[in-house]
C-alpha atoms as a PDB file:
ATOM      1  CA  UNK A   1     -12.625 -81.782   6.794  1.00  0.00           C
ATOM      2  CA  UNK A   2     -14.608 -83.325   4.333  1.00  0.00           C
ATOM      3  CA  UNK A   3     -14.328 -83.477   0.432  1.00  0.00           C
ATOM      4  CA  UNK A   4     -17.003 -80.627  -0.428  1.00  0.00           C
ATOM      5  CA  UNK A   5     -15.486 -78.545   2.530  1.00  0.00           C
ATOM      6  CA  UNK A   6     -12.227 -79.067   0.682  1.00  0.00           C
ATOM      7  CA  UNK A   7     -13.155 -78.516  -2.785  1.00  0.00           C
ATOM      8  CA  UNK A   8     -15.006 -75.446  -2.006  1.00  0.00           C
ATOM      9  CA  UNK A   9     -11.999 -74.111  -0.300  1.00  0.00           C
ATOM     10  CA  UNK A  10      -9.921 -74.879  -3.215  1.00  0.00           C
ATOM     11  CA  UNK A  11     -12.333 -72.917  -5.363  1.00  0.00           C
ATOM     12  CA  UNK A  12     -12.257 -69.745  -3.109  1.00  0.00           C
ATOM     13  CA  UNK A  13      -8.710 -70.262  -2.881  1.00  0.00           C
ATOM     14  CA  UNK A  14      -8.571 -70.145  -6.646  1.00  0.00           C
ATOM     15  CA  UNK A  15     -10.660 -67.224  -7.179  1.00  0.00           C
ATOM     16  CA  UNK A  16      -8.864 -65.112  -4.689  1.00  0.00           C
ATOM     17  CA  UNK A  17      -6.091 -65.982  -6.919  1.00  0.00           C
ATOM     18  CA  UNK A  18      -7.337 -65.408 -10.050  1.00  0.00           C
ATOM     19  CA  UNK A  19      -8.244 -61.653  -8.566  1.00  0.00           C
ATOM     20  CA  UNK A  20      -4.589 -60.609  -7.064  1.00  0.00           C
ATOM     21  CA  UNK A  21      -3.478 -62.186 -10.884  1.00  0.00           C
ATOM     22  CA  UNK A  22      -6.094 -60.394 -12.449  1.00  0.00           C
ATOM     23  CA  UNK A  23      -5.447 -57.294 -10.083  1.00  0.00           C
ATOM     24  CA  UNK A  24      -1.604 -57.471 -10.638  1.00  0.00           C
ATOM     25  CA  UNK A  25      -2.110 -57.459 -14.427  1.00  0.00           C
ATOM     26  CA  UNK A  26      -3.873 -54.582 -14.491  1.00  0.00           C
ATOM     27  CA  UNK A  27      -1.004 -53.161 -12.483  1.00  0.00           C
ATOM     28  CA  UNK A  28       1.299 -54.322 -15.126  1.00  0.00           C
ATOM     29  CA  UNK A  29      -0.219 -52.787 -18.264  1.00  0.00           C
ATOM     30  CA  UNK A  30      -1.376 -49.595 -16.616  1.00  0.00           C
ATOM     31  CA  UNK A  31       3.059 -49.181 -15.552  1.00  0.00           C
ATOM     32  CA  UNK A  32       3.509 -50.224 -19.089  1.00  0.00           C
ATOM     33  CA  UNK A  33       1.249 -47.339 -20.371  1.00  0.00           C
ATOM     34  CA  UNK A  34       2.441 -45.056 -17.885  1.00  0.00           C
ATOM     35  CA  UNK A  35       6.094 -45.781 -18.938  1.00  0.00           C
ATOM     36  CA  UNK A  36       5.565 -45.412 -22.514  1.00  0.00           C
ATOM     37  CA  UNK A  37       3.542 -42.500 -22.366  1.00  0.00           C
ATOM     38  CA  UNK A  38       6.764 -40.593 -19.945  1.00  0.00           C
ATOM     39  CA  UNK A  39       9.231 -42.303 -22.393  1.00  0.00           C
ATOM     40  CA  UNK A  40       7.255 -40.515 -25.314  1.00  0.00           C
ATOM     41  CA  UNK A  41       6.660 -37.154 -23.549  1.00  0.00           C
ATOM     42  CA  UNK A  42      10.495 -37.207 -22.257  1.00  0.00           C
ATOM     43  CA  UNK A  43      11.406 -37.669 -26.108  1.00  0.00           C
ATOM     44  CA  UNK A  44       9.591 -35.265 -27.353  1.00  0.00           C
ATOM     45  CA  UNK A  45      11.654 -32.608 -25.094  1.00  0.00           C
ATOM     46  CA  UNK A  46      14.225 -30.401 -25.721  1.00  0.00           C
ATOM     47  CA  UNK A  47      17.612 -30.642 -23.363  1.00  0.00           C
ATOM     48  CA  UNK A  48      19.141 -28.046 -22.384  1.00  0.00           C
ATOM     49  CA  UNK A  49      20.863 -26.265 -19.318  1.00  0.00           C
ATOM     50  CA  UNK A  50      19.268 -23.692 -16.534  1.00  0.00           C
ATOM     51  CA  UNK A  51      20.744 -22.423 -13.416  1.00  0.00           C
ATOM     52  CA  UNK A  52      18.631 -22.642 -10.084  1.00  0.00           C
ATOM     53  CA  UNK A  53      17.863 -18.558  -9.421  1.00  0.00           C
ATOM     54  CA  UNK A  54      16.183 -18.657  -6.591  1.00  0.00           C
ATOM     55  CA  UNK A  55      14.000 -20.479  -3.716  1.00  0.00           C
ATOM     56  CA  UNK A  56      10.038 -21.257  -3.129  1.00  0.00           C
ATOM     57  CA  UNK A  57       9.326 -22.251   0.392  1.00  0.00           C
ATOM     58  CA  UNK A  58       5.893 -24.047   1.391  1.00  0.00           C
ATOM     59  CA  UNK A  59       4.980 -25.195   4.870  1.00  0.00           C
ATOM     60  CA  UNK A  60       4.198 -28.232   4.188  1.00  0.00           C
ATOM     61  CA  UNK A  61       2.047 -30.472   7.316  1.00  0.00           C
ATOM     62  CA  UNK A  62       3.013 -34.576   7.820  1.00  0.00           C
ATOM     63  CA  UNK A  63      -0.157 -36.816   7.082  1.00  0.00           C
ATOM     64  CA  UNK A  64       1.526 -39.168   9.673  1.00  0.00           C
ATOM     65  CA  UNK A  65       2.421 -36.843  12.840  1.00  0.00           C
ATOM     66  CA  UNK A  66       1.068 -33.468  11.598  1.00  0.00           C
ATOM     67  CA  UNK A  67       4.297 -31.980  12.108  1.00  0.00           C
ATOM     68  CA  UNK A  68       5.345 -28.929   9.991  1.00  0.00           C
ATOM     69  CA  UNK A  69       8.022 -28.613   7.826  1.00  0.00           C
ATOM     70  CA  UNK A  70       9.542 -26.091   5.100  1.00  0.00           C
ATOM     71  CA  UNK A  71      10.039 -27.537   1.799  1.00  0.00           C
ATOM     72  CA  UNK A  72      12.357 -25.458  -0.589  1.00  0.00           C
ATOM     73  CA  UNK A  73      11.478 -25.998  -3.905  1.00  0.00           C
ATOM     74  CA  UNK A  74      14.097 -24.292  -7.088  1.00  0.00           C
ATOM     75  CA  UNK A  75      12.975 -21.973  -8.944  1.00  0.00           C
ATOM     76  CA  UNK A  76      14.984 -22.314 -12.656  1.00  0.00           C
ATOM     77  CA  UNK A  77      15.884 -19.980 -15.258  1.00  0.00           C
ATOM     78  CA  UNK A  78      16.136 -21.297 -18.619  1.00  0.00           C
ATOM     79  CA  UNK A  79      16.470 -19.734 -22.341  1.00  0.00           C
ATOM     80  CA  UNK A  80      15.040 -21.669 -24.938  1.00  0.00           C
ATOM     81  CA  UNK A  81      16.061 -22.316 -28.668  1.00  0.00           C
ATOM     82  CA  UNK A  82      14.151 -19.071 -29.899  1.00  0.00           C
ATOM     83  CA  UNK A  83      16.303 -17.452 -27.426  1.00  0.00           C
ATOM     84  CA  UNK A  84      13.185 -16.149 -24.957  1.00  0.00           C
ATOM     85  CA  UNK A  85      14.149 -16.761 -20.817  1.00  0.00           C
ATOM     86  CA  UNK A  86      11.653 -19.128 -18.959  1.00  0.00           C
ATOM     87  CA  UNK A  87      11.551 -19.726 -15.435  1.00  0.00           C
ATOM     88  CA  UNK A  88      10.132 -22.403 -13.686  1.00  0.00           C
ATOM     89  CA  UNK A  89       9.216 -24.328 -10.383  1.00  0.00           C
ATOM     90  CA  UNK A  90      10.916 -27.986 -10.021  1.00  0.00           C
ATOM     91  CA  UNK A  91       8.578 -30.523  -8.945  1.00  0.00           C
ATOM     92  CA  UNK A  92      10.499 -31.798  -6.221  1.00  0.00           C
ATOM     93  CA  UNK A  93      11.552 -29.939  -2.879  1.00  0.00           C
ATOM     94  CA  UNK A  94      13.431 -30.906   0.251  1.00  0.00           C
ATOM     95  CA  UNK A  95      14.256 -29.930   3.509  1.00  0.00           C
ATOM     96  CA  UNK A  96      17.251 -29.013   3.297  1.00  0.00           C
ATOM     97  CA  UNK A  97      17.219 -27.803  -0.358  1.00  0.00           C
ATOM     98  CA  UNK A  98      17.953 -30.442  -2.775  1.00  0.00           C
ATOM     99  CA  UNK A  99      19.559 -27.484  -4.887  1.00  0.00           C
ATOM    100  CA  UNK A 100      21.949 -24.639  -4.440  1.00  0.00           C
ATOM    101  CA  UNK A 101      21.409 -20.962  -5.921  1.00  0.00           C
ATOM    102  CA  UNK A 102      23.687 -20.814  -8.938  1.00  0.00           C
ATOM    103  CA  UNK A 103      23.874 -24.600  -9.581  1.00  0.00           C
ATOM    104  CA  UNK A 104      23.468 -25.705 -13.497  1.00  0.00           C
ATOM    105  CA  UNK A 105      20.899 -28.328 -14.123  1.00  0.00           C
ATOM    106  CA  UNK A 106      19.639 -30.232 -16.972  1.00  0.00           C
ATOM    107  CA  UNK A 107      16.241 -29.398 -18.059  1.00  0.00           C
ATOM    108  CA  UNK A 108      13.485 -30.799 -20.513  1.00  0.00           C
ATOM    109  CA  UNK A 109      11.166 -28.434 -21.952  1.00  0.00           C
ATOM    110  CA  UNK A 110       8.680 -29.010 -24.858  1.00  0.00           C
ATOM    111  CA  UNK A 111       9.016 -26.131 -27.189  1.00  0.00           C
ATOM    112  CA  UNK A 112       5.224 -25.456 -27.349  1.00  0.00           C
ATOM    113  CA  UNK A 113       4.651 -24.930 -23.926  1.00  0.00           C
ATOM    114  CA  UNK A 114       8.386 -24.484 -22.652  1.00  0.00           C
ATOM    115  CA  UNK A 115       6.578 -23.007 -19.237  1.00  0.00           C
ATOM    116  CA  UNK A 116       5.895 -26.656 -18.367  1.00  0.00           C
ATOM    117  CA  UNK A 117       9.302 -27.550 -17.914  1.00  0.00           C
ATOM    118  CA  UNK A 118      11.490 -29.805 -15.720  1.00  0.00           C
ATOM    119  CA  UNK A 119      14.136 -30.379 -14.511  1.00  0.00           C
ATOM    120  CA  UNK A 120      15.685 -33.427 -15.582  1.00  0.00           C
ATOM    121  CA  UNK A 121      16.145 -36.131 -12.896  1.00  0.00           C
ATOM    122  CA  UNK A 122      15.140 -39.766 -12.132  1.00  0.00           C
ATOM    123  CA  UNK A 123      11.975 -38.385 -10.525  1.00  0.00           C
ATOM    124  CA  UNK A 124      10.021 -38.871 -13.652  1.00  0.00           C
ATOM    125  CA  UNK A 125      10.388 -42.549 -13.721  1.00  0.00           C
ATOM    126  CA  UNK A 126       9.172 -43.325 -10.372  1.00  0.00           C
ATOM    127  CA  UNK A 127       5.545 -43.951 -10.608  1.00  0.00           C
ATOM    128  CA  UNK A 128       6.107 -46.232 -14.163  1.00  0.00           C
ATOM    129  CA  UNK A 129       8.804 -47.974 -12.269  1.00  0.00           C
ATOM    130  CA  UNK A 130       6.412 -48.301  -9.162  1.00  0.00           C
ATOM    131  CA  UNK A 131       3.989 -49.414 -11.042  1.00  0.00           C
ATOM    132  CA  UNK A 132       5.401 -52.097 -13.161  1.00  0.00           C
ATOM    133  CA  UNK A 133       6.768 -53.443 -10.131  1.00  0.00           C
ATOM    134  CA  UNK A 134       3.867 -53.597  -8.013  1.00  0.00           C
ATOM    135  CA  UNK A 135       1.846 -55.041 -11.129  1.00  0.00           C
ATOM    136  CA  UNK A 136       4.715 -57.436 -11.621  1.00  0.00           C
ATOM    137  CA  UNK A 137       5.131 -58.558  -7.736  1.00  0.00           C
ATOM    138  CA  UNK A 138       1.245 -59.371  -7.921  1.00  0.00           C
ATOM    139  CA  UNK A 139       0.768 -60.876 -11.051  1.00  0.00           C
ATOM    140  CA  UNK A 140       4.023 -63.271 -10.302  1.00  0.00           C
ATOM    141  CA  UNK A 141       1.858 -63.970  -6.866  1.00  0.00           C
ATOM    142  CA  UNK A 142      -1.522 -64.568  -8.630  1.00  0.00           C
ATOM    143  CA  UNK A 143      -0.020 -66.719 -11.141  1.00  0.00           C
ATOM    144  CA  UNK A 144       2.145 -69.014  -8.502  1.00  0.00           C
ATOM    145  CA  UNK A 145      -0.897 -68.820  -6.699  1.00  0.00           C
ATOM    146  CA  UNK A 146      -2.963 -70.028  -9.339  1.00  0.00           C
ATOM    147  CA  UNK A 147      -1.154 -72.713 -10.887  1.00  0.00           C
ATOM    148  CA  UNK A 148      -0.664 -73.820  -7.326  1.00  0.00           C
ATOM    149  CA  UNK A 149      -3.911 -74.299  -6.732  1.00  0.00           C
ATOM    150  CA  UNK A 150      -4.735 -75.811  -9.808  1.00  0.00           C
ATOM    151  CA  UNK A 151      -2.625 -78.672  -9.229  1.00  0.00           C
ATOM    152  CA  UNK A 152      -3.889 -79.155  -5.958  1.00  0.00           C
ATOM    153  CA  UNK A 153      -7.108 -79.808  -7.252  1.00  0.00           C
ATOM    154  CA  UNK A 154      -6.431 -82.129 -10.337  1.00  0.00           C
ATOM    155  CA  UNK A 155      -4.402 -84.427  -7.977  1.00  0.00           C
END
């Protein structure tokens, strides 16, 4: 190969680089936003305790084999400060029921719209998590990557 085959590779090879840096980056400061925004919201929240009162089941169809299954999602009962009783749906469902009727659970409720409540769990923190890893696994890439490169072509 000759020398402008080379250094043109070594410029594309930068570039792409540069992008998946660039592209991790983003990645990075969107899971930072992302985190502090659910670390705000979560703080904002009251704690407090509810007992699972009952069952919602969906029929729910896989993306991958279009198979059905049931999904039981809780349904919890709450009271809040003022005293009034709120129930709610919990975000997250299984098969079989992640949840039995009459179990206690911590929940997080903001006191201005206590309807919007949740049970609290590690669930909240996946997509921030996700994210900041995913934006840290490419930007680590893209910079390895880049000063690689780099140094490849001021040798």
């Amino acid at each position: 190969m000759n020398a402008k085959a080379r250094s043109t590779n070594r410029i594309r090879d930068l570039l792409v680089r540069l992008v998946v840096l660039v592209i991790g980056s983003g990645f990075l400061f969107l899971g930072t936003y992302v985190y502090n925004s659910t670390q705000n919201q979560i703080a904002a929240m009251l704690l407090t305790e509810g007992r699972v009162v009952d069952f919602i089941a969906r029929t729910e169809t896989s993306d991958d084999d279009n198979e059905e299954e049931t999904i039981y999602y809780p349904v919890v009962e709450f009271r809040t400060f003022r005293g009034d009783v709120i129930r709610f749906e919990g975000r997250s469902g299984g098969n079989p029921p992640i949840h039995r009727i009459g179990d206690v659970v911590k929940v997080r409720y903001d006191p201005q719209t206590p309807q919007l409540a949740l049970i609290d769990s590690w669930e909240a923190w996946v997509v921030p998590y996700a994210l900041l890893g995913f934006g840290g696994f490419f930007t680590m890439l893209g910079a390895m990557g880049f000063i690689y490169t780099l140094a490849a072509m001021l040798k």
